[in-house]
Protein backbone atom coordinates (compact mmCIF):
# COMPACT_ATOMS: atom_id res chain seq x y z
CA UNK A 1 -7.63 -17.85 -0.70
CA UNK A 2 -6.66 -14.37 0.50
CA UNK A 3 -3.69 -12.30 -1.40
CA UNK A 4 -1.29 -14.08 0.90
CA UNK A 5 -2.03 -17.28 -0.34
CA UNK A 6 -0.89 -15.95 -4.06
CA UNK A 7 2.52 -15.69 -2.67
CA UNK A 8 5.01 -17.77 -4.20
CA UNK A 9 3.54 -17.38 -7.35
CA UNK A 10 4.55 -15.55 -10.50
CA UNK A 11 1.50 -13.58 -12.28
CA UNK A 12 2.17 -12.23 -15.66
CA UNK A 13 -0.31 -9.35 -17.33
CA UNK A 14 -0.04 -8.90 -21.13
CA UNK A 15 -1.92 -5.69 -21.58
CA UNK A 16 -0.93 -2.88 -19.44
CA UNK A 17 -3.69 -0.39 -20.20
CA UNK A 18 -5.83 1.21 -17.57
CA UNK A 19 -7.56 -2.37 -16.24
CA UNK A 20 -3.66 -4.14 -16.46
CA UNK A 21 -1.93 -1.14 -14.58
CA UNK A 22 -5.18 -1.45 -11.56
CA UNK A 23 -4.61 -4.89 -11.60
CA UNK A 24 -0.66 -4.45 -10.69
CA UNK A 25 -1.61 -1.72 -8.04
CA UNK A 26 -3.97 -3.80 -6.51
CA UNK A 27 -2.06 -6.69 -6.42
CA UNK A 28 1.57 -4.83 -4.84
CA UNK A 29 -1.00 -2.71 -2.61
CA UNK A 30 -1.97 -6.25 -0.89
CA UNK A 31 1.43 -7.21 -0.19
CA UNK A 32 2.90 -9.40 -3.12
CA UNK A 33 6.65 -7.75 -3.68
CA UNK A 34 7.18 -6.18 -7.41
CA UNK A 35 9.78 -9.47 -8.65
CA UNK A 36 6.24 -11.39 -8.64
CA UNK A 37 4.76 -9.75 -11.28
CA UNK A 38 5.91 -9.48 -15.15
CA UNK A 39 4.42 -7.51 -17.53
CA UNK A 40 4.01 -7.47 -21.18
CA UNK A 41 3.03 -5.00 -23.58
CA UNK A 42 3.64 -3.51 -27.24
CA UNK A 43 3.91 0.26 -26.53
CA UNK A 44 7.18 1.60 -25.50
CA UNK A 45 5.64 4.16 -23.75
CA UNK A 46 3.30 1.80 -21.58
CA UNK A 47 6.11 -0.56 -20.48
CA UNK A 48 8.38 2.76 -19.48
CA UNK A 49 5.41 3.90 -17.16
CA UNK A 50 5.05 0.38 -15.35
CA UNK A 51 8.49 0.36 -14.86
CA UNK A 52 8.99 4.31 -13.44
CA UNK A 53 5.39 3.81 -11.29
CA UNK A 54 5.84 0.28 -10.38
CA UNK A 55 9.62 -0.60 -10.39
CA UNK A 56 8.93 -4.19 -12.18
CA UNK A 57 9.80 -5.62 -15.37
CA UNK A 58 7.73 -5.04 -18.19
CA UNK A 59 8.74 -6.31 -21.71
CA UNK A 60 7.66 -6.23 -25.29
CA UNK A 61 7.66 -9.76 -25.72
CA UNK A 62 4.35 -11.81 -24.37
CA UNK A 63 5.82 -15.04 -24.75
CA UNK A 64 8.46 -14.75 -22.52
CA UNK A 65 5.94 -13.58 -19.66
CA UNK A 66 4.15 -16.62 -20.46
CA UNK A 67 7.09 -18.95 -20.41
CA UNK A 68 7.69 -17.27 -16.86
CA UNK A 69 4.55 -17.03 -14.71
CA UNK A 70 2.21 -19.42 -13.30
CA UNK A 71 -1.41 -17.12 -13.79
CA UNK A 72 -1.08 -14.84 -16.92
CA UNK A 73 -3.72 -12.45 -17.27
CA UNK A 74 -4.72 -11.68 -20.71
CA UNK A 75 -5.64 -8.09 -20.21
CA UNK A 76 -5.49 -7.09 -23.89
CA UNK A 77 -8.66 -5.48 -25.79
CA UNK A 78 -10.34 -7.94 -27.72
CA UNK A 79 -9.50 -6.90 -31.50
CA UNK A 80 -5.91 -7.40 -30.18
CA UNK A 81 -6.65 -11.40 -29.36
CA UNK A 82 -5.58 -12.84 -33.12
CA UNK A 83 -2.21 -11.32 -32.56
CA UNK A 84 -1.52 -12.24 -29.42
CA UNK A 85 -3.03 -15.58 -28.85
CA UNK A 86 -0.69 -17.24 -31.14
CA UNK A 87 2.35 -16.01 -29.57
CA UNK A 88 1.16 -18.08 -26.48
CA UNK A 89 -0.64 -21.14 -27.49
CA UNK A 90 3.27 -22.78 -28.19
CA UNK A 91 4.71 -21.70 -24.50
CA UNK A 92 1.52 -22.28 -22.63
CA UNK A 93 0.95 -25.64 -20.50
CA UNK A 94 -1.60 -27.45 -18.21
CA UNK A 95 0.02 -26.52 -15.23
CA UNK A 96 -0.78 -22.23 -15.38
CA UNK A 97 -3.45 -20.73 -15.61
CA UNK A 98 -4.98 -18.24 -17.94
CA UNK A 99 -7.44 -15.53 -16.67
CA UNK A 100 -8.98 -13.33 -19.41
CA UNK A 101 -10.77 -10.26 -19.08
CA UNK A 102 -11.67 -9.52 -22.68
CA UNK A 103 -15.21 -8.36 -23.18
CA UNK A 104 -17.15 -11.00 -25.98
CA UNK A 105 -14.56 -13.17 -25.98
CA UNK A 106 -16.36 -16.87 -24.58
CA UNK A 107 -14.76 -19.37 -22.66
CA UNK A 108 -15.53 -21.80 -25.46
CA UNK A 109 -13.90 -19.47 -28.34
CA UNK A 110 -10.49 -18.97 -25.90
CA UNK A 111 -10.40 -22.93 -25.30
CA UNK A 112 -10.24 -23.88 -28.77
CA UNK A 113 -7.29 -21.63 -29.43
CA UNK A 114 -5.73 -22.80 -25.88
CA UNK A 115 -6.61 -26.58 -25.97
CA UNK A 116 -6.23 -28.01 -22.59
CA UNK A 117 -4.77 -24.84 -21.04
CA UNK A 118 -6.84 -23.96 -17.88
CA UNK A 119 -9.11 -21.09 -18.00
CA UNK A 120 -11.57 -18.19 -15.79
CA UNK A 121 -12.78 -15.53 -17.67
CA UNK A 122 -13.67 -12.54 -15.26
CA UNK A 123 -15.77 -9.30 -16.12
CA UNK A 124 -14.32 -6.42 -14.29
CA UNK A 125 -15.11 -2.34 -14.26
CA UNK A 126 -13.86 0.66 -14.06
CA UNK A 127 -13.49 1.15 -10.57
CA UNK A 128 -11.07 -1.25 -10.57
CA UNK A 129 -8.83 2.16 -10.83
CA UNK A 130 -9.79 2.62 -7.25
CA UNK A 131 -9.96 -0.72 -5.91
CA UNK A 132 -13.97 -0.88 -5.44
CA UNK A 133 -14.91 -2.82 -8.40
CA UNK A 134 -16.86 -5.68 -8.72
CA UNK A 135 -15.70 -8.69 -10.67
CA UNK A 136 -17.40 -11.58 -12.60
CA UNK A 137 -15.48 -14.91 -12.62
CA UNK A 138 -16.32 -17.87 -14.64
CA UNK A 139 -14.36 -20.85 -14.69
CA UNK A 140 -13.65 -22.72 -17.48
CA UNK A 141 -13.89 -26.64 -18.14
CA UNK A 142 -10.47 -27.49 -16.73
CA UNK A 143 -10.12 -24.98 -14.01
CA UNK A 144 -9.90 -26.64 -10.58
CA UNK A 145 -11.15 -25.43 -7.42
CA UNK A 146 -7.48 -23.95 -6.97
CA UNK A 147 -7.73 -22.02 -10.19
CA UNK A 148 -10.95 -20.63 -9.05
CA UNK A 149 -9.32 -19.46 -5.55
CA UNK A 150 -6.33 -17.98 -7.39
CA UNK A 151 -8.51 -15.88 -9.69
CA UNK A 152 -10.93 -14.48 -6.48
CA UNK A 153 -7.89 -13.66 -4.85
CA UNK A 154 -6.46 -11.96 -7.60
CA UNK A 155 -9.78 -10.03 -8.22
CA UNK A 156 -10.59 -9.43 -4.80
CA UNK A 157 -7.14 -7.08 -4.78
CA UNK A 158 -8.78 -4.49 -6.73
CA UNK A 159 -12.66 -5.00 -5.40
CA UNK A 160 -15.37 -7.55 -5.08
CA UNK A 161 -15.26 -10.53 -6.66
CA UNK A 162 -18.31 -13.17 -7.16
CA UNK A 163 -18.01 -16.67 -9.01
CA UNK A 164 -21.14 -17.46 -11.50
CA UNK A 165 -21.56 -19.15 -14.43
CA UNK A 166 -20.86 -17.33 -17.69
CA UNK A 167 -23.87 -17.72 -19.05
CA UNK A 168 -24.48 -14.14 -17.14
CA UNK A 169 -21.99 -12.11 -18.41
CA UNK A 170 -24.65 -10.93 -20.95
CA UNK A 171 -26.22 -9.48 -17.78
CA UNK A 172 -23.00 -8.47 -15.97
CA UNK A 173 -22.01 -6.41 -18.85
CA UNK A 174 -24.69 -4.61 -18.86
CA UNK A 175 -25.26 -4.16 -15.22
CA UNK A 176 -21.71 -3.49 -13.51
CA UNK A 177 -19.82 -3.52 -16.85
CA UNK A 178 -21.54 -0.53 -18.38
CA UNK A 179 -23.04 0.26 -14.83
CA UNK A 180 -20.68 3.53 -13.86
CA UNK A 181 -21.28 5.00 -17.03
CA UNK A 182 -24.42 5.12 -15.85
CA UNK A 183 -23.97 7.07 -13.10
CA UNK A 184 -21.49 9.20 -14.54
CA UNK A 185 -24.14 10.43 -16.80
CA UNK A 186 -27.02 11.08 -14.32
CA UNK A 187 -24.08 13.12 -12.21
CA UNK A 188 -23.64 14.80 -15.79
CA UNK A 189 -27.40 15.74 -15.79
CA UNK A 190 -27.53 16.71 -11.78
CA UNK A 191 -24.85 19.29 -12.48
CA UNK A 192 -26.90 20.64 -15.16
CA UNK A 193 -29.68 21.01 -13.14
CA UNK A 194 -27.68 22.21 -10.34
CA UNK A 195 -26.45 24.92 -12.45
CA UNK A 196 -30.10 25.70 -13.76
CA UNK A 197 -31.31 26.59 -10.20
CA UNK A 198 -28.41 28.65 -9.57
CA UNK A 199 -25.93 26.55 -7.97
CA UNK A 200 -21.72 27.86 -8.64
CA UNK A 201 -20.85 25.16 -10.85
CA UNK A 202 -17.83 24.17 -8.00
CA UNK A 203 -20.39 23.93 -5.47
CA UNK A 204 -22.84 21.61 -7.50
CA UNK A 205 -19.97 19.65 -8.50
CA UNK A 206 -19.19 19.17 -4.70
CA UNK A 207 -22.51 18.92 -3.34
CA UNK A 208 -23.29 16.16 -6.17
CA UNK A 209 -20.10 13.97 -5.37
CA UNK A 210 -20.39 14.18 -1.94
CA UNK A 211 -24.08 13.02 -2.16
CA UNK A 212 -23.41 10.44 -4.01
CA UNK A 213 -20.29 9.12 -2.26
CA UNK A 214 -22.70 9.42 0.80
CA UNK A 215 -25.44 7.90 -0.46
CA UNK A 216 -23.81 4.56 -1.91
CA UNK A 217 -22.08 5.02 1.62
CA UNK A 218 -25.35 4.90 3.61
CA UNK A 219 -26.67 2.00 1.40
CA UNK A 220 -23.62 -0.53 1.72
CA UNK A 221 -23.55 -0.14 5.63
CA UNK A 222 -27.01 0.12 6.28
CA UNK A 223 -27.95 -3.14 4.52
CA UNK A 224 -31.58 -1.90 3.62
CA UNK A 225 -33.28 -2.23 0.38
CA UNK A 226 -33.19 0.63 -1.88
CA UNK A 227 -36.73 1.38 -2.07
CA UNK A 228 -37.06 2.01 1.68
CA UNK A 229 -34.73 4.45 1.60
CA UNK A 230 -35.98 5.92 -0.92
CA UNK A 231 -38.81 6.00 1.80
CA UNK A 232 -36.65 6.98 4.28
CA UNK A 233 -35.89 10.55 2.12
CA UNK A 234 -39.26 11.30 0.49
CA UNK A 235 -41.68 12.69 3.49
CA UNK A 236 -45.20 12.76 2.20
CA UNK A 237 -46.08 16.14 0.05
CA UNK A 238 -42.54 16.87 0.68
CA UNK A 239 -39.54 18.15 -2.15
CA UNK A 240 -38.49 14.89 -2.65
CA UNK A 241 -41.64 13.51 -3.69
CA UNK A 242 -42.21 16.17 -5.94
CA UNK A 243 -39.16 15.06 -7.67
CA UNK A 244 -39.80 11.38 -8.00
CA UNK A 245 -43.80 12.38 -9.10
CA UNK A 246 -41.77 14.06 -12.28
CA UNK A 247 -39.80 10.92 -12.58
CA UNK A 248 -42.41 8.34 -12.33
CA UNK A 249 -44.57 10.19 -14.79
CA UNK A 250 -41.56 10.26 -16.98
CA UNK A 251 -41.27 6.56 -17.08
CA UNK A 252 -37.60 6.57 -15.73
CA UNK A 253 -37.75 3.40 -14.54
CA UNK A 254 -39.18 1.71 -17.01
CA UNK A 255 -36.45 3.45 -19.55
CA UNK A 256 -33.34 2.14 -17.31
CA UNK A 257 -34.53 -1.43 -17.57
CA UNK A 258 -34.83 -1.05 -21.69
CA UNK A 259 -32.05 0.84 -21.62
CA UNK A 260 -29.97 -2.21 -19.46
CA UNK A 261 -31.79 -4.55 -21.34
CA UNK A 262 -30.43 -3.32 -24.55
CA UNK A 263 -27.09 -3.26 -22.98
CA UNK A 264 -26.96 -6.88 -22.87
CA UNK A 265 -28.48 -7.56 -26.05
CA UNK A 266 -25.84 -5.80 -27.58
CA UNK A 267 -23.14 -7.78 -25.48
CA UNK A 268 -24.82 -11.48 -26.96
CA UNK A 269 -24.40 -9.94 -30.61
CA UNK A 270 -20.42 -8.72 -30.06
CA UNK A 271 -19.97 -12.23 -28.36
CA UNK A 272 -17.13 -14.95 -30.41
CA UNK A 273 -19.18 -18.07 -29.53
């Protein structure tokens, strides 16, 4: 199902934080018109800014958006779950849907405190903000094919979006989750070292995002492994060896694979079961 097929449809988002607000950007960006989407959320401040930016109705009152969509997205933080779950459990019915993106929060704890309700549970990032993330989605017990469209669709608006069973999101959290802080810190340590040799601090900071936006550029379209182009860069007795030498010896790789792995060990302990 592209965006087109979610027309018709009402889609509610109760949470209207930095993931909620991508989410309706996304979504008007591929075409569905502004009286499609409610909104929901308990800061004053929030619901003024979704309706100056966005020009739809946003509300402090979660069942009502409930009572009036067909897919409401539960994009609250998880600590925020006790309050709000109980405002919807009495308005909610078999025929919507209910997509959560709540880090922790397991199918299996959400269905017991929706009984019957159809659920997908989706793992999104950051770059949502820019429509290039990538998006988890596992479907619940009750969630038909059709549910499982609707919730691609909707996460395909803001990036790309892959179905597998939640028994991963352990591993999704701590790959694409937590992946662009990742990044964001090695950029952080380039522009130190940038600086270190010499480099205006403007000029590393452009010659560092422009690498990288080249780079992940290059590696998208030319559909080669990683390691050969690693290849591709480091000539024999050349600079770039000498850099990855230092990085080899330093164990670097072997240090981003504990570091992932404790990642998602940490996501299994903050899960609700």
């Amino acid at each position: 199902m592209s965006a087109k097929g979610l027309r018709g449809m009402h889609i509610g988002i109760i949470g209207t934080g930095t993931m909620g607000q991508a989410l309706i950007s996304g979504l008007l960006a591929r075409g569905l018109p502004p009286r499609a989407l409610r909104a929901a959320d308990a800061s004053g401040a929030a619901r003024r800014t979704i309706r100056r930016r966005f020009r739809l109705r946003a509300v402090d009152d979660n069942g009502w958006v409930a009572r009036h969509s067909d897919v409401v997205i539960l994009a609250v933080k998880p600590q925020q779950f006790p309050d709000v779950l109980p405002q919807l459990a009495p308005v909610l019915t078999r025929r919507q849907l209910v997509i959560t993106i709540a880090a922790g929060l397991t199918l299996r704890w959400l269905q017991a405190r929706l009984p019957g309700v159809p659920l997908v549970r989706v793992m999104p990032n950051l770059p949502a903000t820019v429509g290039c993330a990538f998006s988890a989605i596992a479907p619940g017990r009750t969630a038909t094919p059709r549910h499982r469209a609707i919730a691609r669709a909707i996460f395909s608006a803001v990036g790309a979006a892959v179905e597998l069973p939640e028994r991963h999101f352990d591993a999704v959290t701590a790959v694409s989750g937590s992946g662009p802080a990742y990044l964001f810190f090695l950029v952080q340590a380039w522009e130190a070292a940038a600086q270190a040799l010499g480099l205006p601090p403007p000029v590393a900071a452009q010659a560092i995002r422009q690498t990288v936006a080249g780079s992940a550029a290059l590696l998208a379209a030319s559909g080669e492994p990683a390691a050969r182009l690693v290849a591709r860069v480091a000539s024999k007795r050349g600079t770039t060896e000498a850099a990855l030498k230092v990085l080899a010896r330093r164990r670097v790789h072997a240090h981003f694979v504990e570091a992932l792995t404790a990642a998602a060990r940490r996501s299994r302990e903050l899960s609700k079961k």
